[in-house]
PDB file of N, CA and C in Angstrom:
ATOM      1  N   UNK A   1      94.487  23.212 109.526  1.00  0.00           N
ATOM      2  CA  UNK A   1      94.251  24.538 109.007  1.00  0.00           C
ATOM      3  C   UNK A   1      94.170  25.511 110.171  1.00  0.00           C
ATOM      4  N   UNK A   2      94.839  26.611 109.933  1.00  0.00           N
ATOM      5  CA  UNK A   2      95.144  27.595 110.808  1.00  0.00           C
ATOM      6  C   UNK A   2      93.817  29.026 110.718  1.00  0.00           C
ATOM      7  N   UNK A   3      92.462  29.410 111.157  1.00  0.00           N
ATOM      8  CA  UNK A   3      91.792  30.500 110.430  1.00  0.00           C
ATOM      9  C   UNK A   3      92.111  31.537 111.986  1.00  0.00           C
ATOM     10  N   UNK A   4      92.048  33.237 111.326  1.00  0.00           N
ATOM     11  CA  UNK A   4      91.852  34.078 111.861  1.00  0.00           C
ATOM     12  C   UNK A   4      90.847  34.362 113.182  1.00  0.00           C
ATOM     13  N   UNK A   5      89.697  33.510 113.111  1.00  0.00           N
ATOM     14  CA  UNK A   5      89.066  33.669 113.863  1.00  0.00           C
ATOM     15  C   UNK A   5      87.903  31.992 113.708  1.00  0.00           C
ATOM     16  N   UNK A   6      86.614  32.246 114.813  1.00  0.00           N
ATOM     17  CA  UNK A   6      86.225  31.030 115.108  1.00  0.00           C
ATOM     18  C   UNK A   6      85.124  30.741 113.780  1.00  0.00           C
ATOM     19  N   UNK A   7      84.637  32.197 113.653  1.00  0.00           N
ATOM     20  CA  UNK A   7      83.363  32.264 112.672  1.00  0.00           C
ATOM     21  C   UNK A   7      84.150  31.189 111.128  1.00  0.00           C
ATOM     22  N   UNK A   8      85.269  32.138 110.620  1.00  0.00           N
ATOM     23  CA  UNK A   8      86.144  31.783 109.433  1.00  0.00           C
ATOM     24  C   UNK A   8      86.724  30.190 109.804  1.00  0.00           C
ATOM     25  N   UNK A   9      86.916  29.764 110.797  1.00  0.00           N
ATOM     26  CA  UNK A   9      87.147  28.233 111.068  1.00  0.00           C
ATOM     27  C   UNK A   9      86.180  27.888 111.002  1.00  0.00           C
ATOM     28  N   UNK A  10      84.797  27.608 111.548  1.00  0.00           N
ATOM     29  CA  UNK A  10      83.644  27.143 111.403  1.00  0.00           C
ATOM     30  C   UNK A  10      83.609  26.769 109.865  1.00  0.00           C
ATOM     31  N   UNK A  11      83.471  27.566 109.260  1.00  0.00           N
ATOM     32  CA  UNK A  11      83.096  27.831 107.829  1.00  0.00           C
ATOM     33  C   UNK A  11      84.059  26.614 106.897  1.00  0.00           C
ATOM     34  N   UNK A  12      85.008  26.745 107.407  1.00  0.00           N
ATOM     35  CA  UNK A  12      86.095  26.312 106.224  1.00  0.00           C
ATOM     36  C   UNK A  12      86.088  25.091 106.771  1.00  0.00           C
ATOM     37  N   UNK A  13      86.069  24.695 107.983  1.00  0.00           N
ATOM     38  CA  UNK A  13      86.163  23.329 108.125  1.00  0.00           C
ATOM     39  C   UNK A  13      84.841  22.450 108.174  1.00  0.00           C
ATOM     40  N   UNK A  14      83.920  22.825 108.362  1.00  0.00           N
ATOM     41  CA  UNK A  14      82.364  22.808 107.424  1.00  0.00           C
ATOM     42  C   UNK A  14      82.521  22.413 106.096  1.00  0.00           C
ATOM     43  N   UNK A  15      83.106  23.147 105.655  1.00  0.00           N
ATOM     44  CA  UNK A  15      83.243  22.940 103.868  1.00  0.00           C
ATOM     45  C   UNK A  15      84.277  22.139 103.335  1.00  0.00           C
ATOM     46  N   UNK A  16      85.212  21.628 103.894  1.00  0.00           N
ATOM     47  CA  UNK A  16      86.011  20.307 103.689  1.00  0.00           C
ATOM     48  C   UNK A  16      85.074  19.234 104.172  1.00  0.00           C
ATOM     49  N   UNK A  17      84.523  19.532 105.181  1.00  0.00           N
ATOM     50  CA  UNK A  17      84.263  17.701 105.779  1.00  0.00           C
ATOM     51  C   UNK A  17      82.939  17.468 104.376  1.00  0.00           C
ATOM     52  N   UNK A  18      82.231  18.601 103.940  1.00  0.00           N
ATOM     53  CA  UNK A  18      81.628  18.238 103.500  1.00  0.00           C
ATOM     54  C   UNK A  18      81.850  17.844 101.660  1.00  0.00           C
ATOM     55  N   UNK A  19      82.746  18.816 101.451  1.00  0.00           N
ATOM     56  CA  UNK A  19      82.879  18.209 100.137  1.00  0.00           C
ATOM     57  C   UNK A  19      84.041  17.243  99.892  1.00  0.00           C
ATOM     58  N   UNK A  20      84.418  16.996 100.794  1.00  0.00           N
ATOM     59  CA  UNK A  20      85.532  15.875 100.990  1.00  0.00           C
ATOM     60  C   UNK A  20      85.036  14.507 101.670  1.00  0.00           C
ATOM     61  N   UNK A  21      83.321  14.747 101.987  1.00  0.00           N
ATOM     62  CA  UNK A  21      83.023  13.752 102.877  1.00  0.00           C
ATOM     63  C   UNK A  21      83.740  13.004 103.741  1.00  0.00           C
ATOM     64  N   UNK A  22      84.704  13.642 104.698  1.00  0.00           N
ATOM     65  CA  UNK A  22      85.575  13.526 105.994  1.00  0.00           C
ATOM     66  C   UNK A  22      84.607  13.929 107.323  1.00  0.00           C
ATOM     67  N   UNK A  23      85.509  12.850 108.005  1.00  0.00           N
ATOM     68  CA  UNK A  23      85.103  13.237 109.517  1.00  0.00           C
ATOM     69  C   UNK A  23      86.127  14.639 109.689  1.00  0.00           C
ATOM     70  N   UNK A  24      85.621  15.624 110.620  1.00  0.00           N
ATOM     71  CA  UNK A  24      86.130  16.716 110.922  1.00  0.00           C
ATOM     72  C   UNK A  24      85.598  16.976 112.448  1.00  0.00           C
ATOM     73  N   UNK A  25      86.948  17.122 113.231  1.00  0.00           N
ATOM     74  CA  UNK A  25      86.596  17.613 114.673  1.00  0.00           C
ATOM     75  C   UNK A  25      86.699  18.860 115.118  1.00  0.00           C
ATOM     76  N   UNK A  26      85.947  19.966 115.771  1.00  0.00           N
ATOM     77  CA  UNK A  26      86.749  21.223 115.614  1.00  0.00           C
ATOM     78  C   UNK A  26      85.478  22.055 116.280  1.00  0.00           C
ATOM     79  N   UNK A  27      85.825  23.249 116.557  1.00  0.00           N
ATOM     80  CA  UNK A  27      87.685  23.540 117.004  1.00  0.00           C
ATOM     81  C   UNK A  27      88.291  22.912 118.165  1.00  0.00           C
ATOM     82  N   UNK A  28      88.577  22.404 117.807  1.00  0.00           N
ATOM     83  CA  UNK A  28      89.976  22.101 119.618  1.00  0.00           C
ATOM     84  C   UNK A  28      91.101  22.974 119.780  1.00  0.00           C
ATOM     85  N   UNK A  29      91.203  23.017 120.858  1.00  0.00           N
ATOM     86  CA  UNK A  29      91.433  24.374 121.563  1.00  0.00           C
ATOM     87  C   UNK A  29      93.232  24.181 122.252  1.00  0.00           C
ATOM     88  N   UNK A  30      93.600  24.768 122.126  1.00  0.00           N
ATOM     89  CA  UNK A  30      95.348  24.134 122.376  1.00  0.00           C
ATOM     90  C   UNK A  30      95.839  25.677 123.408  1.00  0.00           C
ATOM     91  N   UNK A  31      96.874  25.126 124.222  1.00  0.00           N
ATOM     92  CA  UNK A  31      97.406  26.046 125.053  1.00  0.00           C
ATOM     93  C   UNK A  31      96.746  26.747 126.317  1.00  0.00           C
ATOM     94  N   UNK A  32      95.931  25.346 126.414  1.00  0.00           N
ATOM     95  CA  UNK A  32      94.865  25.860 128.159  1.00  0.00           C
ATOM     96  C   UNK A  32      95.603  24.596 129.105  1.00  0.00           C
ATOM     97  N   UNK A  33      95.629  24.599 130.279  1.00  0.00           N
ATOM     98  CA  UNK A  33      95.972  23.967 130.865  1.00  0.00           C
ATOM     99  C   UNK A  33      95.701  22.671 131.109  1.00  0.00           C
ATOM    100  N   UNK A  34      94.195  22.394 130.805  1.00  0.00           N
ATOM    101  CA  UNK A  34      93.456  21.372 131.026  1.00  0.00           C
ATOM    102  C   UNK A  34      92.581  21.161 129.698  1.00  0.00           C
ATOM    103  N   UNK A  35      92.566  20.332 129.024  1.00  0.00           N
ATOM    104  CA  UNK A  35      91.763  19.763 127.739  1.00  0.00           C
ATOM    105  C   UNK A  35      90.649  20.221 128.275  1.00  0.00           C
ATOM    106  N   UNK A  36      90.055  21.261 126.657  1.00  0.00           N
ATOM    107  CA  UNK A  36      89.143  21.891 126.749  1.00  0.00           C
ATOM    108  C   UNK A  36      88.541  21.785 125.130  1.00  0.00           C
ATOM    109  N   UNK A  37      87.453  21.631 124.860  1.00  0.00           N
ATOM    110  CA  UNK A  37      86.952  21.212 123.308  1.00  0.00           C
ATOM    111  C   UNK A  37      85.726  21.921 123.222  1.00  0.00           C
ATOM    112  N   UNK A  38      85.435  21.987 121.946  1.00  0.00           N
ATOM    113  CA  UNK A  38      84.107  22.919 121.837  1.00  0.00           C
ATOM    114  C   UNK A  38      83.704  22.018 120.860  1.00  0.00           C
ATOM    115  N   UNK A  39      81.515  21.789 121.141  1.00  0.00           N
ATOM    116  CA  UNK A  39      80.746  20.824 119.732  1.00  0.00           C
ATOM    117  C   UNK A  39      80.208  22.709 119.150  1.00  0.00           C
ATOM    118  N   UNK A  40      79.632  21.952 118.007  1.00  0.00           N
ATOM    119  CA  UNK A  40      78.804  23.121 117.495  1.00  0.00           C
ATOM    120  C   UNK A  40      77.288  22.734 117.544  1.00  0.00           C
ATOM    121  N   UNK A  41      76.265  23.405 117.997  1.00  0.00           N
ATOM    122  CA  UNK A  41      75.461  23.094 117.998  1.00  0.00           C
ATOM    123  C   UNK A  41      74.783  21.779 116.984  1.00  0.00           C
ATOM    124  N   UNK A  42      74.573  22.012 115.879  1.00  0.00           N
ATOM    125  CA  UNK A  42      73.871  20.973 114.734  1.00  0.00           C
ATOM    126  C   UNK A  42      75.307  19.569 114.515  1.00  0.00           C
ATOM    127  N   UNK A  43      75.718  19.296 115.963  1.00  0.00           N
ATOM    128  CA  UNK A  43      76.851  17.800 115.940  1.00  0.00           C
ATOM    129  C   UNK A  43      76.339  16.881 116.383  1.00  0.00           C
ATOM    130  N   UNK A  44      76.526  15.902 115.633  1.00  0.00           N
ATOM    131  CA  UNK A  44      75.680  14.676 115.597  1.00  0.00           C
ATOM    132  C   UNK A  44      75.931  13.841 117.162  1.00  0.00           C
ATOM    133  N   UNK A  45      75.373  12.836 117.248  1.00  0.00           N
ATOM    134  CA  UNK A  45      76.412  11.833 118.719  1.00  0.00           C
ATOM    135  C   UNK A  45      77.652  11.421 118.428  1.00  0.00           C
ATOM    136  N   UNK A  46      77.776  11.012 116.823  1.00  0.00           N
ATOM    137  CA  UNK A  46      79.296  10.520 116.557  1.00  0.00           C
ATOM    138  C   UNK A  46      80.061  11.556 116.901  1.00  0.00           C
ATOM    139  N   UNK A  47      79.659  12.686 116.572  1.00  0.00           N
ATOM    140  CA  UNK A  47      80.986  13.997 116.753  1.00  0.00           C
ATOM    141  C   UNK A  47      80.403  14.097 118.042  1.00  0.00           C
ATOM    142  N   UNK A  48      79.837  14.228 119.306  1.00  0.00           N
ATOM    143  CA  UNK A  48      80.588  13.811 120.556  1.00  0.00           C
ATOM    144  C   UNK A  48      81.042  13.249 121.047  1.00  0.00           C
ATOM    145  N   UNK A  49      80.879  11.672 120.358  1.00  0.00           N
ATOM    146  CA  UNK A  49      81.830  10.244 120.840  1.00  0.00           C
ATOM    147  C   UNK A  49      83.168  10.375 120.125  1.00  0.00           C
ATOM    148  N   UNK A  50      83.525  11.359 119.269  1.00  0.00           N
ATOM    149  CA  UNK A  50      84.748  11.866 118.331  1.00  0.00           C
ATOM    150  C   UNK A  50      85.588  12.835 119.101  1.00  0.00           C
ATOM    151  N   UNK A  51      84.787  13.993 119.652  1.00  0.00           N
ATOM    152  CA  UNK A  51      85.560  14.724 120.738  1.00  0.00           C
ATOM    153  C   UNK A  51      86.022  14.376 122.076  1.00  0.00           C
ATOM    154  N   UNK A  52      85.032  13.596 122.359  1.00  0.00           N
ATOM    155  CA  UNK A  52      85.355  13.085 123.702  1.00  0.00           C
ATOM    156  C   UNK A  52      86.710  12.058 123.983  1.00  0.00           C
ATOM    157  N   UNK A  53      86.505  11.338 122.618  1.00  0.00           N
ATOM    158  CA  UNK A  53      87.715  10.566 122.837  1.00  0.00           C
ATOM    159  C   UNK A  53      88.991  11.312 122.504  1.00  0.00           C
ATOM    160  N   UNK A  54      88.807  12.443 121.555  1.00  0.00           N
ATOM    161  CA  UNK A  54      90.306  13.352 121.684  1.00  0.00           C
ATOM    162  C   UNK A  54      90.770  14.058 122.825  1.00  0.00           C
ATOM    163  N   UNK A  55      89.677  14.262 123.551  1.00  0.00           N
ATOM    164  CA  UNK A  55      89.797  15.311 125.251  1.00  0.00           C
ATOM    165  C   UNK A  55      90.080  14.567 125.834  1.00  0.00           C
ATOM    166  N   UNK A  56      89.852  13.151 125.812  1.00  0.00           N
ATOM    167  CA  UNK A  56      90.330  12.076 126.561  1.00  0.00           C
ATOM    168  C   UNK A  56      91.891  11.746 126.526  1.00  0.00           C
ATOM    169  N   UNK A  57      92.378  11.545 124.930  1.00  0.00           N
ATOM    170  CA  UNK A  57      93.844  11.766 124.572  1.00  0.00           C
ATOM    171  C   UNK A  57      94.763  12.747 124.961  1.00  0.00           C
ATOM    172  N   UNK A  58      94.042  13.663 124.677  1.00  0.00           N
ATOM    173  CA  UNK A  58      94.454  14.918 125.684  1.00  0.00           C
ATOM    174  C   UNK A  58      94.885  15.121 127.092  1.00  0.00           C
ATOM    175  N   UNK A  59      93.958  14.544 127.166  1.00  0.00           N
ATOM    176  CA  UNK A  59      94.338  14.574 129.000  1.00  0.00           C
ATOM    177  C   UNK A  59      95.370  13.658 129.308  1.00  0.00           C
ATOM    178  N   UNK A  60      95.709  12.247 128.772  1.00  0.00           N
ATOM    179  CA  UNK A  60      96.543  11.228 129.145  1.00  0.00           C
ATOM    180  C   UNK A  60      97.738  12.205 128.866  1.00  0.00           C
ATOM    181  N   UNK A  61      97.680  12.993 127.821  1.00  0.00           N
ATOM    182  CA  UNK A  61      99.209  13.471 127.282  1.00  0.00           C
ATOM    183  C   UNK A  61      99.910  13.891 128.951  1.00  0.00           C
ATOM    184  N   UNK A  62      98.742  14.845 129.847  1.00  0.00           N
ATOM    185  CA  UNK A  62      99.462  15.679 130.207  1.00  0.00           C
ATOM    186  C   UNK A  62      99.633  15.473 131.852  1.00  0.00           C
TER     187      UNK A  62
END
């Protein structure tokens, strides 16, 4: 999903993981030179052991 801004991403992808009961990673951040990821404050340890291993993927890409 593509949102306008970070607030309107927050929100919407908040509200899938939860009524879809999905894991959801986000936002990750595309078109910086070097893998760069953002947690949101209230993210559990799984969703940093979840990002970390995508920043990790990330980085092998490049």
């Amino acid at each position: 999903m593509i949102f306008p801004n970070l607030d309107t991403g927050n929100i919407g992808y908040k509200l899938v993981q939860r009524l879809a009961k999905a894991e959801a990673y986000g936002p990750l951040c595309q078109g910086i030179s070097k893998p760069v990821n953002d947690l949101s404050r209230g993210c559990s340890s799984q969703d940093v052991a979840g990002v970390i291993a995508i920043t990790a993927v990330q980085a092998q890409q490049n």
